[in-house]
Structures are given as structure tokens and as C-alpha cells.
N, C-alpha and C. Protein backbone atom coordinates (compact mmCIF):
# COMPACT_ATOMS: atom_id res chain seq x y z
N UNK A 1 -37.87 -0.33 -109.94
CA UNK A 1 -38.13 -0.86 -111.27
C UNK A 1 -39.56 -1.42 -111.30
N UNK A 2 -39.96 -0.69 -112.45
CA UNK A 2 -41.65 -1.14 -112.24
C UNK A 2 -41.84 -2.61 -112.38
N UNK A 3 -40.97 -3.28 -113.30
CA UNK A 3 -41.25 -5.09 -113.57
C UNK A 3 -41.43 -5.68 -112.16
N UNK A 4 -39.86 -4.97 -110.88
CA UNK A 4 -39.95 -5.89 -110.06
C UNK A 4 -40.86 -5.84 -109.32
N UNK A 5 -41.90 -4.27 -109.18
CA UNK A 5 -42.93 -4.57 -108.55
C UNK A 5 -44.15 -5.05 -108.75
N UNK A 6 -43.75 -4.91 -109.97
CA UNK A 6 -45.01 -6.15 -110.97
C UNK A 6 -44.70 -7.52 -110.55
N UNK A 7 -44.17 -8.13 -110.38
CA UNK A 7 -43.40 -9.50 -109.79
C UNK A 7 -43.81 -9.50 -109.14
N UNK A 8 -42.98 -8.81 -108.06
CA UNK A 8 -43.85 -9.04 -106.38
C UNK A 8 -45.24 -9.12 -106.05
N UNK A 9 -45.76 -8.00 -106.75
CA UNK A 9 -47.34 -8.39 -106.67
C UNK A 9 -47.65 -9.40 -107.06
N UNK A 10 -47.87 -9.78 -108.38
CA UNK A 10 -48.28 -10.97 -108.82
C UNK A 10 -48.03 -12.31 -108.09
N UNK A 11 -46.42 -12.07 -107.46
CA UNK A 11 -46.57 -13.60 -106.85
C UNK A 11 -47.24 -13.34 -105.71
N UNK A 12 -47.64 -12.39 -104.87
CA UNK A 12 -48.83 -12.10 -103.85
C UNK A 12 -49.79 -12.53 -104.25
N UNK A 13 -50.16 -11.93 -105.24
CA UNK A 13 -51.73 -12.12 -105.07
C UNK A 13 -51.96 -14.19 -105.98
N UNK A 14 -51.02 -14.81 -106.39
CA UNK A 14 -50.96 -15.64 -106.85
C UNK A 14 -50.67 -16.72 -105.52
N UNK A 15 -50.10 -16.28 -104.48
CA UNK A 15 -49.81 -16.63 -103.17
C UNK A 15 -48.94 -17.81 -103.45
N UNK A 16 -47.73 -16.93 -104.42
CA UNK A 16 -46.66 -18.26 -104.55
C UNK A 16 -45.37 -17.61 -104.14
N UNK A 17 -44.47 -18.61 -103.54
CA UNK A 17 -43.33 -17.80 -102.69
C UNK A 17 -41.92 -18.76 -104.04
N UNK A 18 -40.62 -17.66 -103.74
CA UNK A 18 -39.95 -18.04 -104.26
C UNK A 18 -38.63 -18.15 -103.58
N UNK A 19 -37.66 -19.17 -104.51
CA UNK A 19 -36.27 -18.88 -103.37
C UNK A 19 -35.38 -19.11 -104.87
N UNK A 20 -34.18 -18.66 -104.48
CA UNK A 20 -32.94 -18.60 -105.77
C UNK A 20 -31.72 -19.15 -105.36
N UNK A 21 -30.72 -20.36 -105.78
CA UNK A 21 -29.77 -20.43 -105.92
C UNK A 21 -28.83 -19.67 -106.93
N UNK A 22 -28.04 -19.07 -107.09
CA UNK A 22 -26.73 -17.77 -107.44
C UNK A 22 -25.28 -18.53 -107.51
N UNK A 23 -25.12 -18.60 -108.81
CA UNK A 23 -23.51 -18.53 -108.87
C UNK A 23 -22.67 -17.52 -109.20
N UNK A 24 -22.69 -17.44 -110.21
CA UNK A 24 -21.96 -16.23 -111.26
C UNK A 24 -22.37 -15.04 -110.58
N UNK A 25 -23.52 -15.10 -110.55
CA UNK A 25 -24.20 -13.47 -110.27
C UNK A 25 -24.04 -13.41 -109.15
N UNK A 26 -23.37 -14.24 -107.79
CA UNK A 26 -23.14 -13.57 -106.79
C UNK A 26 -24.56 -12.97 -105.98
N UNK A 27 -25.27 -13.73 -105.98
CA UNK A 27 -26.59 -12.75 -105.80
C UNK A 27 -27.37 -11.60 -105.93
N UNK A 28 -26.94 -11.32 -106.95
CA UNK A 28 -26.86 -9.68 -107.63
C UNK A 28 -28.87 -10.15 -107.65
N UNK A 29 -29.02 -11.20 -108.25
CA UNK A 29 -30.70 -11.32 -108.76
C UNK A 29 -31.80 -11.50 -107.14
N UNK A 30 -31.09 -11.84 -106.08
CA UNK A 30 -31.60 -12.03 -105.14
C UNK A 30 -31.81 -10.59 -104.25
N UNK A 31 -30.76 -9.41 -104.21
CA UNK A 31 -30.85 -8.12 -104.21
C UNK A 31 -31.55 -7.52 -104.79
N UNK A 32 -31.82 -7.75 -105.95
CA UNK A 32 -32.89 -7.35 -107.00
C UNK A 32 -34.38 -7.35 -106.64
N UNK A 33 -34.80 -8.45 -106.50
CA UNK A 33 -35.75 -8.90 -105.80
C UNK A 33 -35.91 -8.10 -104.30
N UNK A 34 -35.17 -8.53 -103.65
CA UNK A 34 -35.30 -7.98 -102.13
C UNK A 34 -35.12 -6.40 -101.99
N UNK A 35 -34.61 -5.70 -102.68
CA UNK A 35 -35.13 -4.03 -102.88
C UNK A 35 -35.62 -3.64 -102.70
N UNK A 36 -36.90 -4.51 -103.64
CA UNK A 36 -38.45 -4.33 -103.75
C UNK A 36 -39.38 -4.35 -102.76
N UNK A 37 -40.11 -3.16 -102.03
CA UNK A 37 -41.02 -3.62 -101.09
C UNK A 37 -41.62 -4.28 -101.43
N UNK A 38 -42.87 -5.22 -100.64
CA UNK A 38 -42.88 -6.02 -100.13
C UNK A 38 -42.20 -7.70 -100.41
N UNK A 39 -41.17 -7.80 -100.51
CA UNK A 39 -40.31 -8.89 -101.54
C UNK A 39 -40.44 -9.88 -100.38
N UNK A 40 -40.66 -9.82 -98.73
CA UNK A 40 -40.61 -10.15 -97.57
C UNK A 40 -42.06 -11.35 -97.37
N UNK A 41 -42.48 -10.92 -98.07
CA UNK A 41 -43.74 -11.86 -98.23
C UNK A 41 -43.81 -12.84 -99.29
N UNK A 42 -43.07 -12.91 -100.39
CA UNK A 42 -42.83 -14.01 -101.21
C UNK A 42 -41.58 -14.52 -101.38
N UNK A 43 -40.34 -13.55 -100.75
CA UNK A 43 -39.25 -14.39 -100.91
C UNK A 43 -38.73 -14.91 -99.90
N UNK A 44 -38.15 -16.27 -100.09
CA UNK A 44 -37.95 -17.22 -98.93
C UNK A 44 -36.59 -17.09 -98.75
N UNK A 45 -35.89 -17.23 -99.69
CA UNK A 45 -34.45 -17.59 -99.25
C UNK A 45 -33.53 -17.25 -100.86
N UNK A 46 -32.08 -16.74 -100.82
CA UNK A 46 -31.40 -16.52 -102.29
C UNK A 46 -30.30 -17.25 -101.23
N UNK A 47 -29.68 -18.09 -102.39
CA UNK A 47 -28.33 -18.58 -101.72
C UNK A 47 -27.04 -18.75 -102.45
N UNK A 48 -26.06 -18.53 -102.73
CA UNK A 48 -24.84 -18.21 -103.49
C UNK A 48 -23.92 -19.18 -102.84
N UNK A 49 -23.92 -20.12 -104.19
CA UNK A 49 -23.72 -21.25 -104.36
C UNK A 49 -22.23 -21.38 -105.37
N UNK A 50 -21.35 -20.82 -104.85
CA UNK A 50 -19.95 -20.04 -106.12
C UNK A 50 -19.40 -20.69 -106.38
N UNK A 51 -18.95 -21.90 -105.50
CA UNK A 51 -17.91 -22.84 -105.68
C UNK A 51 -18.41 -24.32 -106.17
N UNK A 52 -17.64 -25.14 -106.27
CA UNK A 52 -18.01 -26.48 -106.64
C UNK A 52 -18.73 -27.31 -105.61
N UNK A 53 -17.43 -26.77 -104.45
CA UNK A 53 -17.72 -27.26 -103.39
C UNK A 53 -19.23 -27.04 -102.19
N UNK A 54 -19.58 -25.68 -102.73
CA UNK A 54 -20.91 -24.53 -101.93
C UNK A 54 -21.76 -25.78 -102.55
N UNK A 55 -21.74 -25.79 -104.00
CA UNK A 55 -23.02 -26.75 -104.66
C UNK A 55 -23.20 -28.16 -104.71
N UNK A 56 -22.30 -28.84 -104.20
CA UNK A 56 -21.94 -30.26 -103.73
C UNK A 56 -22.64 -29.85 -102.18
N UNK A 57 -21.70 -29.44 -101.33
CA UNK A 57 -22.01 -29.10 -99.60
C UNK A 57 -23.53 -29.01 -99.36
N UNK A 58 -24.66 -27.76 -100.32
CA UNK A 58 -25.36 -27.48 -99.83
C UNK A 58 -26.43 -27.88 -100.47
N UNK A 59 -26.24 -28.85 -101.67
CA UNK A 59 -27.30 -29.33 -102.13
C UNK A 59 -26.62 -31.03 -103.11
N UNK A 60 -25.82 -31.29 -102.60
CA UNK A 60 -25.78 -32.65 -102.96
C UNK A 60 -25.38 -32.67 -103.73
N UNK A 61 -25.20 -31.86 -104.67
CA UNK A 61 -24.63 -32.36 -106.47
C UNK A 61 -23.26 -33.38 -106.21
N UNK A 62 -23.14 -34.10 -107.08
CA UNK A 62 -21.82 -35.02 -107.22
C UNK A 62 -20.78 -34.04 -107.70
N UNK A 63 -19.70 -34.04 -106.86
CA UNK A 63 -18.49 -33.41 -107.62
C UNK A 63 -18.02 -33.99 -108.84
N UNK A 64 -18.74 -35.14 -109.21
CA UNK A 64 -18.07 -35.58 -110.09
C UNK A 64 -18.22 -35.20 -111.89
N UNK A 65 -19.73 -35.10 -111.30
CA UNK A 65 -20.64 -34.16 -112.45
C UNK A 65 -20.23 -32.20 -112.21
N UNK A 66 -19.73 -32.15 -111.69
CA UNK A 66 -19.71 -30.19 -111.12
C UNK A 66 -18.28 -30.13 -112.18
N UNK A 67 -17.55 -30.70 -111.57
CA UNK A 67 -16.13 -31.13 -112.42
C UNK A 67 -16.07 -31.27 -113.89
N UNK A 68 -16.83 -32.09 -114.13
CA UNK A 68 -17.19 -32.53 -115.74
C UNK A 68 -17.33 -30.99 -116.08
N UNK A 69 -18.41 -30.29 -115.64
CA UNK A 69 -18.90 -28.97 -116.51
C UNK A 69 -18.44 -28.01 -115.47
N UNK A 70 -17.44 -27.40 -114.60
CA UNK A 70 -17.10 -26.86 -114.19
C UNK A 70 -18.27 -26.03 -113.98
N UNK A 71 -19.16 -27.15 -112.89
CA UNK A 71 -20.27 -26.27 -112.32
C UNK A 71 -21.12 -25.75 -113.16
N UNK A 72 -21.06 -25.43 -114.38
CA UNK A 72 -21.79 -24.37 -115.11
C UNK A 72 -22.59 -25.56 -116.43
N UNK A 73 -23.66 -25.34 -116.61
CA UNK A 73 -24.36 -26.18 -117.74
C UNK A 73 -25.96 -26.05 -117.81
N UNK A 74 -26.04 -26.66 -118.38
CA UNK A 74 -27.74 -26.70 -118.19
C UNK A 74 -28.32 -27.55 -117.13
N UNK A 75 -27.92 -28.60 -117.21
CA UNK A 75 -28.02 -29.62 -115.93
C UNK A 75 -28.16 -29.30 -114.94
N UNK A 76 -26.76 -28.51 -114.49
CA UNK A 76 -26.36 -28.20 -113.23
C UNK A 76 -27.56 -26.59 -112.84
N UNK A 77 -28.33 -26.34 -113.59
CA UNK A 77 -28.91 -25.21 -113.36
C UNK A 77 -29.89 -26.06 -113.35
N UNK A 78 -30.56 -26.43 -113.76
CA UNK A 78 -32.38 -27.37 -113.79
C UNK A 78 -31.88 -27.66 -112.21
N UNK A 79 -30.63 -28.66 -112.04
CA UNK A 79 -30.59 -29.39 -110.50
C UNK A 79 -30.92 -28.28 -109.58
N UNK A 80 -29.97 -27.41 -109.41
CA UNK A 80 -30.36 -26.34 -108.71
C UNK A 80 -31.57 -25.57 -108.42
N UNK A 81 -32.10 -25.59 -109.57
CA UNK A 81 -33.58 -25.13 -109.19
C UNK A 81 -34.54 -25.59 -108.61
N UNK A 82 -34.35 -26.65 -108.76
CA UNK A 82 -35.16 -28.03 -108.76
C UNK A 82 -35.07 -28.24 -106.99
N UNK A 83 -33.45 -28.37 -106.39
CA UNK A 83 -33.05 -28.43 -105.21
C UNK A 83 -33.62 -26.98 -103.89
N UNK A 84 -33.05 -25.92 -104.96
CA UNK A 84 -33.60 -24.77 -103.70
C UNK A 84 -35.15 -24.50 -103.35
N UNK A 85 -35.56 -24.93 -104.66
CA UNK A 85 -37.38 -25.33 -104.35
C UNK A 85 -37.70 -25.97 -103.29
N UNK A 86 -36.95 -27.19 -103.20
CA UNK A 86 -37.16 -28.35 -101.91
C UNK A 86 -36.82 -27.75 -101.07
N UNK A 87 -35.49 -27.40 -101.01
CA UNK A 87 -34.85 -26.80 -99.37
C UNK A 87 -35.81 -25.83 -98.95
N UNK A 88 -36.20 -25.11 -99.60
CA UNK A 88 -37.10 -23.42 -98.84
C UNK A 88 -38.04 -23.81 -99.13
N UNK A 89 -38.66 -25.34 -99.38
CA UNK A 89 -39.86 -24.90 -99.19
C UNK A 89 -40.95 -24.25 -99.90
N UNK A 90 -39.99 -23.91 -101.22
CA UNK A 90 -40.88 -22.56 -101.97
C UNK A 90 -41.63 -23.62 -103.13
N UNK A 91 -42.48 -22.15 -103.67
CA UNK A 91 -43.36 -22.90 -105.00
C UNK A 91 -42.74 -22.64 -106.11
N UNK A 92 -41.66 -21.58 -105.98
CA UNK A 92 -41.06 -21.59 -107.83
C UNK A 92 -39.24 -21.56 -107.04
N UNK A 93 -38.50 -22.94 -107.74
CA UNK A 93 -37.01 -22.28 -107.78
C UNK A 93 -36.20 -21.58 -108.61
N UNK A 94 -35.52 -20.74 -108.60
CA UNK A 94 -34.49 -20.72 -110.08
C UNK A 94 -33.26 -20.73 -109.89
N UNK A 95 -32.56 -20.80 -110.48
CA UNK A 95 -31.06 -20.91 -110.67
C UNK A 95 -30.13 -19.76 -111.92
N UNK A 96 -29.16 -19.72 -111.58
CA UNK A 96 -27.90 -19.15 -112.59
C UNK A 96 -26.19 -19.56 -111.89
N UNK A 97 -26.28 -20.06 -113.28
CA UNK A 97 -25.04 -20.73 -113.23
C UNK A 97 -24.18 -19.78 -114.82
N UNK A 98 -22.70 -19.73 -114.44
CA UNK A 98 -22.23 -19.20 -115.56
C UNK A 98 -20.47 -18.96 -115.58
N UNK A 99 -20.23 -18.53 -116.66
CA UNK A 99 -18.90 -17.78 -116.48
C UNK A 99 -18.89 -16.49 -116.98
N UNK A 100 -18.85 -15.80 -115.49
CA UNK A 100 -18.62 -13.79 -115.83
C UNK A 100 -17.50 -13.50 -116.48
N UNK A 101 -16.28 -14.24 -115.92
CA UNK A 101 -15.38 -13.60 -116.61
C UNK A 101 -14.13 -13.61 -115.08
N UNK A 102 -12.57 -13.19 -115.86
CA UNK A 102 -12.53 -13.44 -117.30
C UNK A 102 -12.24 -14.35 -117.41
N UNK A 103 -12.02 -15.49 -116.97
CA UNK A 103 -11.83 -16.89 -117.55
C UNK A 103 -12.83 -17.89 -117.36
N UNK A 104 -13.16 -18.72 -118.42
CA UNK A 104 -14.27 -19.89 -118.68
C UNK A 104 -13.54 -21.04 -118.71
N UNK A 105 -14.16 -22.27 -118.69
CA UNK A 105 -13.67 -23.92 -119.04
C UNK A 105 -13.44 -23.56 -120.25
N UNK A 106 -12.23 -24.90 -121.10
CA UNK A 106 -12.08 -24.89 -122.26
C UNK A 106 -13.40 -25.11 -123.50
N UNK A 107 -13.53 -24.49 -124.08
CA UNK A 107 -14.62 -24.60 -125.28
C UNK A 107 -15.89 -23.76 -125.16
N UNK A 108 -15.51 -23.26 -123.75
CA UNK A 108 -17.07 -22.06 -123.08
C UNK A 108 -16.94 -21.03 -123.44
N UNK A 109 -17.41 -19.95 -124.16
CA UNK A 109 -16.87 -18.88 -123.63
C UNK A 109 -17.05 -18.06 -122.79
N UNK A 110 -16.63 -16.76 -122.32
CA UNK A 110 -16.59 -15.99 -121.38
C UNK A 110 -17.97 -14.99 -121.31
N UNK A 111 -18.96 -15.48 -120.73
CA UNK A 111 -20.62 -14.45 -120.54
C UNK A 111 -21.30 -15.81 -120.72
N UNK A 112 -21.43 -17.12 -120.86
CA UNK A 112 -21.72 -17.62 -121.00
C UNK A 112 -22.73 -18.72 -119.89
N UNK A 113 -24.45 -17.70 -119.42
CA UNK A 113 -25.13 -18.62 -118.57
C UNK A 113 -25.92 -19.47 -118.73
N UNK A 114 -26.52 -20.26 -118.18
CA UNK A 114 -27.38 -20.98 -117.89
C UNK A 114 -28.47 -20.22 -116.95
N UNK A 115 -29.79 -20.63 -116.76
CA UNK A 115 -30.45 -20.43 -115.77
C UNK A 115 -31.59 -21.08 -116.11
N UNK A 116 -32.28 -21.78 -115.12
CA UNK A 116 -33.67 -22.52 -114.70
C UNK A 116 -34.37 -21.72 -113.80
N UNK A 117 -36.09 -22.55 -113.84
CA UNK A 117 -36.61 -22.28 -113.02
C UNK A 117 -37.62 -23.42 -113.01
N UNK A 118 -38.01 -24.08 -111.92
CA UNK A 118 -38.22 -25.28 -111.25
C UNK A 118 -39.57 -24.74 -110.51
N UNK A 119 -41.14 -25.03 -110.88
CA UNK A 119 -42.36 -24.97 -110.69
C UNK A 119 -43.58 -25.96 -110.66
N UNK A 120 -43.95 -26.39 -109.82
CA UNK A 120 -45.29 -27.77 -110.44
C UNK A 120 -44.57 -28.67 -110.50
N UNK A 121 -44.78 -29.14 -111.87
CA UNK A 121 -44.37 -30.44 -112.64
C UNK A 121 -43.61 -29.79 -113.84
N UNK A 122 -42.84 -28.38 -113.97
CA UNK A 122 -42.62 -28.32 -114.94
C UNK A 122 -41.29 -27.30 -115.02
N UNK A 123 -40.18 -27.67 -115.48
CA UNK A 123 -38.82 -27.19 -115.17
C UNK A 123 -38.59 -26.07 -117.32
N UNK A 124 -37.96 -24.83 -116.65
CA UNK A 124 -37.61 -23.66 -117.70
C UNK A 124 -36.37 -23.48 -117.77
N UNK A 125 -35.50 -23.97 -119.00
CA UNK A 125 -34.30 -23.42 -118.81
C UNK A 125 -33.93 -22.64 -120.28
N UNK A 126 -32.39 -21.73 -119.93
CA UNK A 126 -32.53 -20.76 -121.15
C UNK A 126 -30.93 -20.61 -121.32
N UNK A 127 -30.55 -20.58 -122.16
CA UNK A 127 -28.59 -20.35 -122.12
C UNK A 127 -28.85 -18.53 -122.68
N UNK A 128 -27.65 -18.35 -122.35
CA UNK A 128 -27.53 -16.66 -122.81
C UNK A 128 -26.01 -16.83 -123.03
N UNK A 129 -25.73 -15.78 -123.69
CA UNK A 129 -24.03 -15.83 -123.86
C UNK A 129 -24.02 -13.68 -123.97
N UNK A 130 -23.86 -13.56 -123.03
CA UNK A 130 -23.67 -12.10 -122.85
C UNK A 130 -21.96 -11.17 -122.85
N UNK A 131 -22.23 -10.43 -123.68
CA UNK A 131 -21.12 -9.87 -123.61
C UNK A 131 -20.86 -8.51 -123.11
N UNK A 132 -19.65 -8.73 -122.76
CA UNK A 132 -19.26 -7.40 -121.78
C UNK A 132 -18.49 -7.79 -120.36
N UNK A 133 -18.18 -7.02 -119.47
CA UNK A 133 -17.40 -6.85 -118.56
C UNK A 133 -18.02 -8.01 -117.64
N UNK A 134 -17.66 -8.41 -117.05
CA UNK A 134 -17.86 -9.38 -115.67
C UNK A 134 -19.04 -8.95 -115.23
N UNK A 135 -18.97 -7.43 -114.54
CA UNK A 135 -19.98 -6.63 -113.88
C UNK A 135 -21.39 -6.79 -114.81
N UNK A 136 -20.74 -6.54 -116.01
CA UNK A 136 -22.14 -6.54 -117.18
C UNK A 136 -22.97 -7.74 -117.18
N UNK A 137 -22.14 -9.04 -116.89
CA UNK A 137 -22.52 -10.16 -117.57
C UNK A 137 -23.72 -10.60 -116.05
N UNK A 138 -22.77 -10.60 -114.93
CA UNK A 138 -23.52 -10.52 -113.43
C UNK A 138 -25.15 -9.81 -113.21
N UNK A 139 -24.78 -8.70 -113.83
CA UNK A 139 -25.94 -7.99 -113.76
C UNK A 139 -27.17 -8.23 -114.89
N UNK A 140 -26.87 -8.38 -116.21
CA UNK A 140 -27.26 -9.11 -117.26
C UNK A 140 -27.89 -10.14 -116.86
N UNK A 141 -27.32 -11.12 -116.60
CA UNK A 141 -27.93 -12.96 -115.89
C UNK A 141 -28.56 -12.54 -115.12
N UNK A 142 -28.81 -11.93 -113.96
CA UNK A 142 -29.82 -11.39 -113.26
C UNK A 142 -31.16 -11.37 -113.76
N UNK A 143 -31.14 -9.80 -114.96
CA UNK A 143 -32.40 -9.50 -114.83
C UNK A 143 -33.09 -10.70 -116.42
N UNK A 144 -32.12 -11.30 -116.68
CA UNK A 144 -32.89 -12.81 -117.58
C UNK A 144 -33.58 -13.29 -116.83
N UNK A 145 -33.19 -13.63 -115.45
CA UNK A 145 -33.82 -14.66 -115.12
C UNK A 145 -35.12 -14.10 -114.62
N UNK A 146 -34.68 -12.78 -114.09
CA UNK A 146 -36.06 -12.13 -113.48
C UNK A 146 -37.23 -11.88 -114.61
N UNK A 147 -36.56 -11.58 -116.02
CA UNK A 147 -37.44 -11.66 -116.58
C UNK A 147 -38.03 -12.58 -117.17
N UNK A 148 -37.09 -13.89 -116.95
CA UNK A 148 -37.91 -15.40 -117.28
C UNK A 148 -39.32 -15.80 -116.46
N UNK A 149 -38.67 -15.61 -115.16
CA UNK A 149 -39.77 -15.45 -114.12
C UNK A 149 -40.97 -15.04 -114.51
N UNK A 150 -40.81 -13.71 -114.78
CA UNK A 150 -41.69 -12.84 -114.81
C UNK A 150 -43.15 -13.09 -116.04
N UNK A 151 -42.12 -13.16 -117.04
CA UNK A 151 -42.93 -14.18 -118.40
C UNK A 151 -43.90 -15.38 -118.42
N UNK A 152 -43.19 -16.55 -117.29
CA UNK A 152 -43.60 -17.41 -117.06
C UNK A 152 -45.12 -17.49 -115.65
N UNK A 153 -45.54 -16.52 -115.04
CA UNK A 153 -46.14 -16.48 -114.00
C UNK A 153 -47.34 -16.47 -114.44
N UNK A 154 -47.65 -16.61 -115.61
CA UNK A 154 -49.07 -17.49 -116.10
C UNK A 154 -49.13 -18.70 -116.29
N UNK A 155 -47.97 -19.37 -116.35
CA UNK A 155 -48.03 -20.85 -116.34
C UNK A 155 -48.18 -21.52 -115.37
N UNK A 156 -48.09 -20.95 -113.73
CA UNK A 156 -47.73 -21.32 -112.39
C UNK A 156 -48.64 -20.66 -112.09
């Protein structure tokens, strides 16, 4: 895909590295990325973060807040981004948080993500509500975020 190797370059020659926390998508967006030759030189780390418990364990969130929004919100995606930035080290984080399907919290509905991205001094977030199959929605949240990324790499 020509975008992702437009990506990759750019964060080369911009000499900024990235890392991704993954819920919903299962790391479908971190595969994406890593496809791509040379992805080995700017990407640090994707980590799939599925459960309440993965995102409490591996980055601190309060279960108490994960619970409230059954993991999935805007919040809980800024945190995340914000967090896998620190852990790896990297210069841009992002996040996706969501419900594929088929079942959501009460009042959510079903395609319904979140995703951030955590840079500088300055945090991007975006809701989507995608429809279609689980598979659709996984793969969908993906290339948002890649293309949030991608949009944003003049601001960073």
C-alpha cells in the first residue's frame, strides 16, 4: 500500500519512531505497519491490550475507570497513547480502543471506536462508529488510525 510506504518514509526521514497500543483491532494496525519494508527502523513496539485486565496489568489504568467504560472511550484511548509513548520510548503513541462486535456496553453501539495519538505536547483523538462485520470494523479502525497518523505528520 503506497500510504504505508509513504508513512514509513516520512517517519525516517523525520527520524521519529512509533509504538501502538491495540484493542479491538487485535493488532491488525500494527501488522499493517510492519508489512511494510523498512517499518524496522521506526517501529518500536505494537501491543494488544484486549482485556481490562492486559490494560490495568500493562499500563496502570485503574480498573475502576476500565469498568466504568468497559475499557472503550475516549479517555481510555488518549491514556493509552499517552502510556505506550512512555513505555517504548517512542516519539508518537497511538491507541484503538472499541467494540467490533457483536456485542457492546449498554448505550454503545456495535463498530463503535475510539483512537488517539499522543506526540510533543499535543494529544489527537477521533470516535468512528463503523459498520459492518467484526472483521470489517477491526480492519476499518486500523487503517483510521493509520490514516490519522499519516495526516498529522506535519504537525510532529
Amino acid at each position: 500500500m503506497k500510504k504505508l510506504k509513504n508513512l514509513i518514509n516520512t517517519l525516517k526521514l523525520k527520524k521519529l519512531t512509533l509504538s501502538l497500543a491495540e484493542s479491538c483491532t487485535g493488532g491488525f494496525a500494527s501488522y499493517l505497519i510492519t508489512k511494510t519494508p523498512g517499518a524496522s527502523a521506526v517501529f518500536k513496539a505494537g501491543v494488544v491490550v484486549y482485556t481490562l485486565e492486559a490494560k490495568n496489568k500493562l499500563f496502570n489504568l485503574p480498573l475502576k475507570n476500565l469498568q466504568k467504560y468497559g475499557g472503550v472511550s475516549e479517555k481510555i484511548a488518549i491514556i493509552l497513547a499517552k502510556k505506550v509513548r512512555k513505555k517504548f520510548a517512542a516519539d508518537i503513541g497511538g491507541a484503538i480502543v472499541g467494540f467490533a462486535g457483536p456485542g457492546a456496553k449498554k448505550g454503545v453501539k456495535v463498530g463503535t471506536v475510539f483512537l488517539a495519538l499522543n506526540f510533543k505536547n499535543t494529544t489527537i483523538s477521533q470516535k468512528a462508529v463503523i459498520k459492518g462485520t467484526r472483521d470489517v470494523v477491526r480492519k476499518k479502525a486500523s487503517n483510521i488510525l493509520i490514516d490519522l497518523l499519516y495526516k498529522n505528520l506535519t504537525r510532529i
